[in-house]
N, C-alpha and C. Protein backbone atom coordinates (compact mmCIF):
# COMPACT_ATOMS: atom_id res chain seq x y z
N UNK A 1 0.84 -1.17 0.00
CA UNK A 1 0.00 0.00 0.00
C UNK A 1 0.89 1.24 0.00
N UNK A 2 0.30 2.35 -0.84
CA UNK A 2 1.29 3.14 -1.09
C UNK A 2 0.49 4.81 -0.27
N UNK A 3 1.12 5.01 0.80
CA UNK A 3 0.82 6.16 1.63
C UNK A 3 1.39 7.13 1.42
N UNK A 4 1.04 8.58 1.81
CA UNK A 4 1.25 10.02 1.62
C UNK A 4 0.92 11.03 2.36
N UNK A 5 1.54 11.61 3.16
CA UNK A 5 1.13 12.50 4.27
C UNK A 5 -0.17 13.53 3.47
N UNK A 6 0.01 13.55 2.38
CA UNK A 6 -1.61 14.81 1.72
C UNK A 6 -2.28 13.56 2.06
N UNK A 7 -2.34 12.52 2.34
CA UNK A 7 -3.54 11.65 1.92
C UNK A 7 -3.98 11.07 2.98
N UNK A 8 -3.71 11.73 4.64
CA UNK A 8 -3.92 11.05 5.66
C UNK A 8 -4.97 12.14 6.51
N UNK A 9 -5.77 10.94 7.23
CA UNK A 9 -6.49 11.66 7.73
C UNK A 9 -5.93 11.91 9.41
N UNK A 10 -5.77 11.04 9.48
CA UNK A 10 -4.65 10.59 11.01
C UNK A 10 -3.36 10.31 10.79
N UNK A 11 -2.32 10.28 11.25
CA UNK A 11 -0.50 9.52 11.24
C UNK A 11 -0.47 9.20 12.96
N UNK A 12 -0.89 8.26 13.52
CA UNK A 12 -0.74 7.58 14.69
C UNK A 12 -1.46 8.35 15.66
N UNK A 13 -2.64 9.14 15.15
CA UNK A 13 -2.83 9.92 16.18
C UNK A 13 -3.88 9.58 17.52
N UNK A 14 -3.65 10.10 18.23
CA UNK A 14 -4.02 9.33 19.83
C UNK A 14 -5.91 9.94 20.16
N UNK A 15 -6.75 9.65 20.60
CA UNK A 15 -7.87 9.00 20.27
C UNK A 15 -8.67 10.99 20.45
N UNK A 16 -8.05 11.50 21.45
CA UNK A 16 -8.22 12.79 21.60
C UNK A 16 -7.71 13.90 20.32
N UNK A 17 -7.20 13.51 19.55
CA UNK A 17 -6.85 14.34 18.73
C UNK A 17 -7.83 14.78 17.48
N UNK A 18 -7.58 15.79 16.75
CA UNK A 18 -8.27 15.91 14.99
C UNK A 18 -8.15 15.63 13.91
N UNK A 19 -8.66 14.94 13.41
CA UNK A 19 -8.10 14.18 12.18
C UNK A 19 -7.98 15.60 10.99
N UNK A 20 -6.92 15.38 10.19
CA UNK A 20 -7.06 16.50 9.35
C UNK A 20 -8.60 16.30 8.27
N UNK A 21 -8.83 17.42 7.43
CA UNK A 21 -10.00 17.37 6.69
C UNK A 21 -9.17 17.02 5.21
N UNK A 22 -9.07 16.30 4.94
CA UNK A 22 -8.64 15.73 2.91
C UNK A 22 -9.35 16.75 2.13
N UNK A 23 -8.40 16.95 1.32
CA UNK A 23 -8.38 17.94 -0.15
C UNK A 23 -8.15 17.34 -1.04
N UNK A 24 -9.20 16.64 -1.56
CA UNK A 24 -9.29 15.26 -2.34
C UNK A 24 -8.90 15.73 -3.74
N UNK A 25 -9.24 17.14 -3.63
CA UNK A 25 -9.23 18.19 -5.64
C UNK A 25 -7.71 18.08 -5.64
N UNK A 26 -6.89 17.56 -4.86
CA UNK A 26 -5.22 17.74 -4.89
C UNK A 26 -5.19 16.15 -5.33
N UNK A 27 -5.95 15.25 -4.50
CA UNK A 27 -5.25 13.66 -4.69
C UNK A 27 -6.04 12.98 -5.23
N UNK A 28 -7.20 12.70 -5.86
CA UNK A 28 -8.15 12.25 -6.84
C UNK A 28 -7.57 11.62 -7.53
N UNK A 29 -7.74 10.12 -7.38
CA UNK A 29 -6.79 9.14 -8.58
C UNK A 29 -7.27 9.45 -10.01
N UNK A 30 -8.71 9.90 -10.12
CA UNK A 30 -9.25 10.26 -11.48
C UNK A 30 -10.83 10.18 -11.53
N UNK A 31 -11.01 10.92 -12.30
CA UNK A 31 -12.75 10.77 -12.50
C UNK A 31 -12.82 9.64 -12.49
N UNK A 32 -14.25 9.34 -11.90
CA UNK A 32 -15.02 7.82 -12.36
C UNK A 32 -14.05 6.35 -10.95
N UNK A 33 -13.30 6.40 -10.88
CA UNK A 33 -12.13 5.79 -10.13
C UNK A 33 -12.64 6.00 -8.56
N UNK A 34 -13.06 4.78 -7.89
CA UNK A 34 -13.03 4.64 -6.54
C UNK A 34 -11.74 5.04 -5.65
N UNK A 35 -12.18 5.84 -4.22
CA UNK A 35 -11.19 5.89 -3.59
C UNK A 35 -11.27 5.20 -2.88
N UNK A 36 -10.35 4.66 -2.36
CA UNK A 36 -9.98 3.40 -1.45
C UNK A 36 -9.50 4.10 -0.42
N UNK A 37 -10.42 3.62 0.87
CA UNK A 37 -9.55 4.35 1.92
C UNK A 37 -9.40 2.98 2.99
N UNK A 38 -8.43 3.60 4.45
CA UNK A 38 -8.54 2.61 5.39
C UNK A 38 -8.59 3.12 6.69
N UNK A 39 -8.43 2.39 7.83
CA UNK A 39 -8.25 2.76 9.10
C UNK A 39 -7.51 1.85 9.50
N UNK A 40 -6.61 2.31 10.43
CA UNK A 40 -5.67 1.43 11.14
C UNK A 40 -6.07 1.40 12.77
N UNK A 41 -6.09 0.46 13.34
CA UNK A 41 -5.82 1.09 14.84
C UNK A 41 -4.53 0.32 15.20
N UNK A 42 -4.14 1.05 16.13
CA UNK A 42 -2.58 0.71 16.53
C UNK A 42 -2.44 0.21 17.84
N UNK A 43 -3.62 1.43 18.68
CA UNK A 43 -3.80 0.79 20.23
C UNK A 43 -5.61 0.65 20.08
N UNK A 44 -6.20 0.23 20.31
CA UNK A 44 -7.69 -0.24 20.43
C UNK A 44 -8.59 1.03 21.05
N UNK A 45 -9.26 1.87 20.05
CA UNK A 45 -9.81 2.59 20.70
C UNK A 45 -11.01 2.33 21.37
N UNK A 46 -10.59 2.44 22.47
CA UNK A 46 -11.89 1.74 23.62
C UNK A 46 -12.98 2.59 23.71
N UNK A 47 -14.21 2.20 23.74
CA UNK A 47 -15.38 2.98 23.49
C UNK A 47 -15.71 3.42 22.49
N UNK A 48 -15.11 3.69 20.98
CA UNK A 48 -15.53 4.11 19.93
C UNK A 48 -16.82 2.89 19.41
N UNK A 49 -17.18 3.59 18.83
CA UNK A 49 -18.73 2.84 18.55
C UNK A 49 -18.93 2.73 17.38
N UNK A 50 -18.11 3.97 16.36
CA UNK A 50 -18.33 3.70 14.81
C UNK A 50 -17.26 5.03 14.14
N UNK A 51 -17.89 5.16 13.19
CA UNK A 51 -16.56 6.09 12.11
C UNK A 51 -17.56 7.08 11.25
N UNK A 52 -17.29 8.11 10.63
CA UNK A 52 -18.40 8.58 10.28
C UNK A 52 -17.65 9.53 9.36
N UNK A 53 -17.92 9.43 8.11
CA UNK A 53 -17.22 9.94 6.65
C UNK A 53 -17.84 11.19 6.55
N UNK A 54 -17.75 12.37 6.43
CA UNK A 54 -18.46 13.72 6.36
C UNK A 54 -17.83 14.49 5.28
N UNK A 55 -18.94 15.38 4.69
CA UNK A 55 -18.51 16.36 3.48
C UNK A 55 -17.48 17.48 4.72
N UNK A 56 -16.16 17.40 4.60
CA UNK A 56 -15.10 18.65 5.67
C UNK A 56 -15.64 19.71 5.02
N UNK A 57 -16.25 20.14 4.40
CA UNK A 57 -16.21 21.99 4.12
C UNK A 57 -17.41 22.49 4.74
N UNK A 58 -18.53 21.51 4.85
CA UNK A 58 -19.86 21.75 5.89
C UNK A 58 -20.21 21.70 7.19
N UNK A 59 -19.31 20.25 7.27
CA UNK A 59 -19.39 19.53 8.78
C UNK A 59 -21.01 19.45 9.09
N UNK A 60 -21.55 18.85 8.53
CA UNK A 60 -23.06 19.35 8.70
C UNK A 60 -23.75 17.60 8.99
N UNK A 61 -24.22 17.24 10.16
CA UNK A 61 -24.80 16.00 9.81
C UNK A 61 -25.79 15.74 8.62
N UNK A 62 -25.76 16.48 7.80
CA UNK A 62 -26.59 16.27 6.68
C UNK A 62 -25.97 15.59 5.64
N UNK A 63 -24.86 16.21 5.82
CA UNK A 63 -23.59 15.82 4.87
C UNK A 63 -22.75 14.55 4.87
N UNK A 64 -23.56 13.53 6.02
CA UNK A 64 -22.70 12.70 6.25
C UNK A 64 -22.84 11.61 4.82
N UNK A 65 -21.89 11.06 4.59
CA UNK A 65 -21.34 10.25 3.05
C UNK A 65 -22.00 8.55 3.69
N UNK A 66 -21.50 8.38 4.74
CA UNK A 66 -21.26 7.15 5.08
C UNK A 66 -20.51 6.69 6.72
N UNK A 67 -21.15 5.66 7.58
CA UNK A 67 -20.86 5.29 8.33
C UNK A 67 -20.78 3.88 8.63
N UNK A 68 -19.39 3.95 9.11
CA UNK A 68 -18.83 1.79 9.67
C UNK A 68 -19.54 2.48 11.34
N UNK A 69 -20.13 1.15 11.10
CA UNK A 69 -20.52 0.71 12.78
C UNK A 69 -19.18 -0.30 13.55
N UNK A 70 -18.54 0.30 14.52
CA UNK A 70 -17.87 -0.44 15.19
C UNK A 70 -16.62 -0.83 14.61
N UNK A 71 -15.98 -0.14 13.63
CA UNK A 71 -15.34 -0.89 13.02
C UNK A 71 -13.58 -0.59 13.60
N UNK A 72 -13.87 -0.27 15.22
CA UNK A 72 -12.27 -0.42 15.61
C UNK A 72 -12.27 -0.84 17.40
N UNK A 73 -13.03 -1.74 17.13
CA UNK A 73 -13.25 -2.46 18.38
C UNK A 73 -11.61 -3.73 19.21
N UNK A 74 -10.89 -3.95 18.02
CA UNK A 74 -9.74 -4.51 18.42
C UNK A 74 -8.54 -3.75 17.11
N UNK A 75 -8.07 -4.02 17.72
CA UNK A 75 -6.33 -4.27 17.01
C UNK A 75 -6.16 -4.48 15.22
N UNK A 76 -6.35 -3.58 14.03
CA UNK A 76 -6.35 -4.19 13.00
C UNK A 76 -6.78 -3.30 12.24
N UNK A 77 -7.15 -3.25 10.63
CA UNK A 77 -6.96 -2.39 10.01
C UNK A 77 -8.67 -3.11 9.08
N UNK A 78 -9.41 -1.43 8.85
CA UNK A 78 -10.56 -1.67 8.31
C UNK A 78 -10.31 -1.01 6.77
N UNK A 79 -10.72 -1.72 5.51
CA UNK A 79 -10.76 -0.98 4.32
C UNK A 79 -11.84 -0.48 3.92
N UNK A 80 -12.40 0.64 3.38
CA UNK A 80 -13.55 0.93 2.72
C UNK A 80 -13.42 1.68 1.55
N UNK A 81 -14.35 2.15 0.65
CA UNK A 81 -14.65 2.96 -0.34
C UNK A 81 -15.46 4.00 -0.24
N UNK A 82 -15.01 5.20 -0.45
CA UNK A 82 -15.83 6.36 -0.39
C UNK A 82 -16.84 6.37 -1.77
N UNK A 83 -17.92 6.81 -1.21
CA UNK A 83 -19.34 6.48 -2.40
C UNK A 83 -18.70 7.60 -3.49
N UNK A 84 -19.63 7.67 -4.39
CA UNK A 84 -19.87 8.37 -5.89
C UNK A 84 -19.82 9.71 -5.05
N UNK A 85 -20.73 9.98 -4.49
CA UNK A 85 -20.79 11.55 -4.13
C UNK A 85 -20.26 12.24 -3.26
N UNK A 86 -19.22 11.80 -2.71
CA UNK A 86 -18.13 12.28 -1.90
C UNK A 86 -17.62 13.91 -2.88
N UNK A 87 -17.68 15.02 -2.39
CA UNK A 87 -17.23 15.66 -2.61
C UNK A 87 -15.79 16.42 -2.39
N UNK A 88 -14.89 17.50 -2.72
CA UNK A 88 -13.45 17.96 -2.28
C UNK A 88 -12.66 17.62 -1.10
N UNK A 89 -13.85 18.35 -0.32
CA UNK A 89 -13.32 18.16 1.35
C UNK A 89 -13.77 17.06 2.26
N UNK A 90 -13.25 15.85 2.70
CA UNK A 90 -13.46 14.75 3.36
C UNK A 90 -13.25 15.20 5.14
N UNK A 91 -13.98 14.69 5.75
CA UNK A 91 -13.30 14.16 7.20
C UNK A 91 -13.74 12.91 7.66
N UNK A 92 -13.06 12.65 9.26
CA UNK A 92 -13.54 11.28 9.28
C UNK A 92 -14.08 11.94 11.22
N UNK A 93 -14.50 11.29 11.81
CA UNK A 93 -14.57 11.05 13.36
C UNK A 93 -15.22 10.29 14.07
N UNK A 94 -14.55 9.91 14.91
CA UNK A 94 -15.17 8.65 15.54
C UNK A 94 -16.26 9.31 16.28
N UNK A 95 -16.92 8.17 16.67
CA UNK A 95 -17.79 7.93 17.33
C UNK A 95 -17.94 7.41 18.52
N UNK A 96 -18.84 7.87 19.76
CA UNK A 96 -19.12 6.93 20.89
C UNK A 96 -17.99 8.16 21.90
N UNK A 97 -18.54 7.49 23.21
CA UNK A 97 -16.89 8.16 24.37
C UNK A 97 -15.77 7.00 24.52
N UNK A 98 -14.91 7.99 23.59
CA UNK A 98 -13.48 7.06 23.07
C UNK A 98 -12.81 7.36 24.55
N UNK A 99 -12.16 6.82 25.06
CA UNK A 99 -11.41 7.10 26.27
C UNK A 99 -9.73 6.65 26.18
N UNK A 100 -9.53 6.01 25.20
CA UNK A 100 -8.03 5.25 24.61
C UNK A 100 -7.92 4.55 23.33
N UNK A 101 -6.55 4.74 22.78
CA UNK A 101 -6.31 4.53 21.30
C UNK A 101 -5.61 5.56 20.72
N UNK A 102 -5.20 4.86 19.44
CA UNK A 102 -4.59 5.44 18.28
C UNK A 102 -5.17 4.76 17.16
N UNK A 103 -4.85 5.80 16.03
CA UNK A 103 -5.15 5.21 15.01
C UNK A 103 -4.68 5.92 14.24
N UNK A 104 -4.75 5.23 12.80
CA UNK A 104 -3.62 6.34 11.62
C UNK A 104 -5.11 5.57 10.43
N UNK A 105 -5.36 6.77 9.78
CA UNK A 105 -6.69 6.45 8.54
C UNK A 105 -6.57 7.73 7.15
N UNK A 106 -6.36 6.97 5.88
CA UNK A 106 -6.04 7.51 5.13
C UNK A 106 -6.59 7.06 3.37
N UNK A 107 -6.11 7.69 2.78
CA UNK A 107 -6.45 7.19 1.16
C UNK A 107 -5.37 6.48 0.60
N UNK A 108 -5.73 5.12 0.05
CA UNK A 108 -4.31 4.19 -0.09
C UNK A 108 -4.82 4.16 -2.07
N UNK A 109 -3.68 4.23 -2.69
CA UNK A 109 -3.64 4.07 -3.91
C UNK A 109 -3.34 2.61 -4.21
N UNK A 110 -3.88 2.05 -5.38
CA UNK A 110 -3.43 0.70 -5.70
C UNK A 110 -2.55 0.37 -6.03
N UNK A 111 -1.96 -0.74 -6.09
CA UNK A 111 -0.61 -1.08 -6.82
C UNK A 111 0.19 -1.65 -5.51
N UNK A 112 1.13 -2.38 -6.45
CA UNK A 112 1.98 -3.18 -5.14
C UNK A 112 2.89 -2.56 -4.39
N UNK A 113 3.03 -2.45 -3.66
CA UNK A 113 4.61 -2.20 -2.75
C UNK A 113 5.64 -2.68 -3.54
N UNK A 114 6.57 -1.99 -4.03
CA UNK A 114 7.79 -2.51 -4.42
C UNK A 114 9.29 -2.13 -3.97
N UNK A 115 8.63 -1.21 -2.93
CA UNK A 115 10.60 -1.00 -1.54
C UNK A 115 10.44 -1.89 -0.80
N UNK A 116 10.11 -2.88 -0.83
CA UNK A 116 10.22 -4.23 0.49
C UNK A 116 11.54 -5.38 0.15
């Protein structure tokens, strides 16, 4: 998987922190072309309850794109796809009273790893 600090929403960040908002009009693999995104957790964020994909330039629960239920309940890494109508500005935020954790969640481009 091929990562990029423009393309992160988190880099290890600890459960209290802000995920940045994505400027997708910069990293857009291409019209028509799914983005592939993921979540990592690193330490288990305890109490999170779910994840919740939002238009960043509104912040508006109206705007929400899409939500994983639960999807960082242990140790491990979740993949998803942002829908058709995802617009420029992305964010992500958990859900529930998180009380511990990290996590790093971002837009992964396809193609193999080939520095290993």
């Amino acid at each position: 998987m091929f990562l990029d600090n423009e393309v992160l929403w988190a880099d290890a960040l600890a459960y209290g922190g802000t995920p940045t908002v994505l400027d997708l009009g910069s990293t857009s693999p291409a019209t028509g072309k799914p983005i592939n995104c993921f979540i990592t957790t690193l330490t288990a964020l305890t109490g999170c309850t779910g994840l919740v994909i939002t238009d960043g330039a509104t912040n508006s629960a109206a705007d929400d794109l899409m939500t994983l239920d639960d999807p960082m309940a242990a140790v491990g890494t979740v993949y998803f796809t942002l829908p058709a109508k995802t617009l420029r500005f992305v964010k992500i935020t958990l859900e529930g009273t998180v009380s511990a954790g990290t996590f790093t969640a971002g837009v992964m481009l396809d193609g193999a790893q080939t520095n290993v």
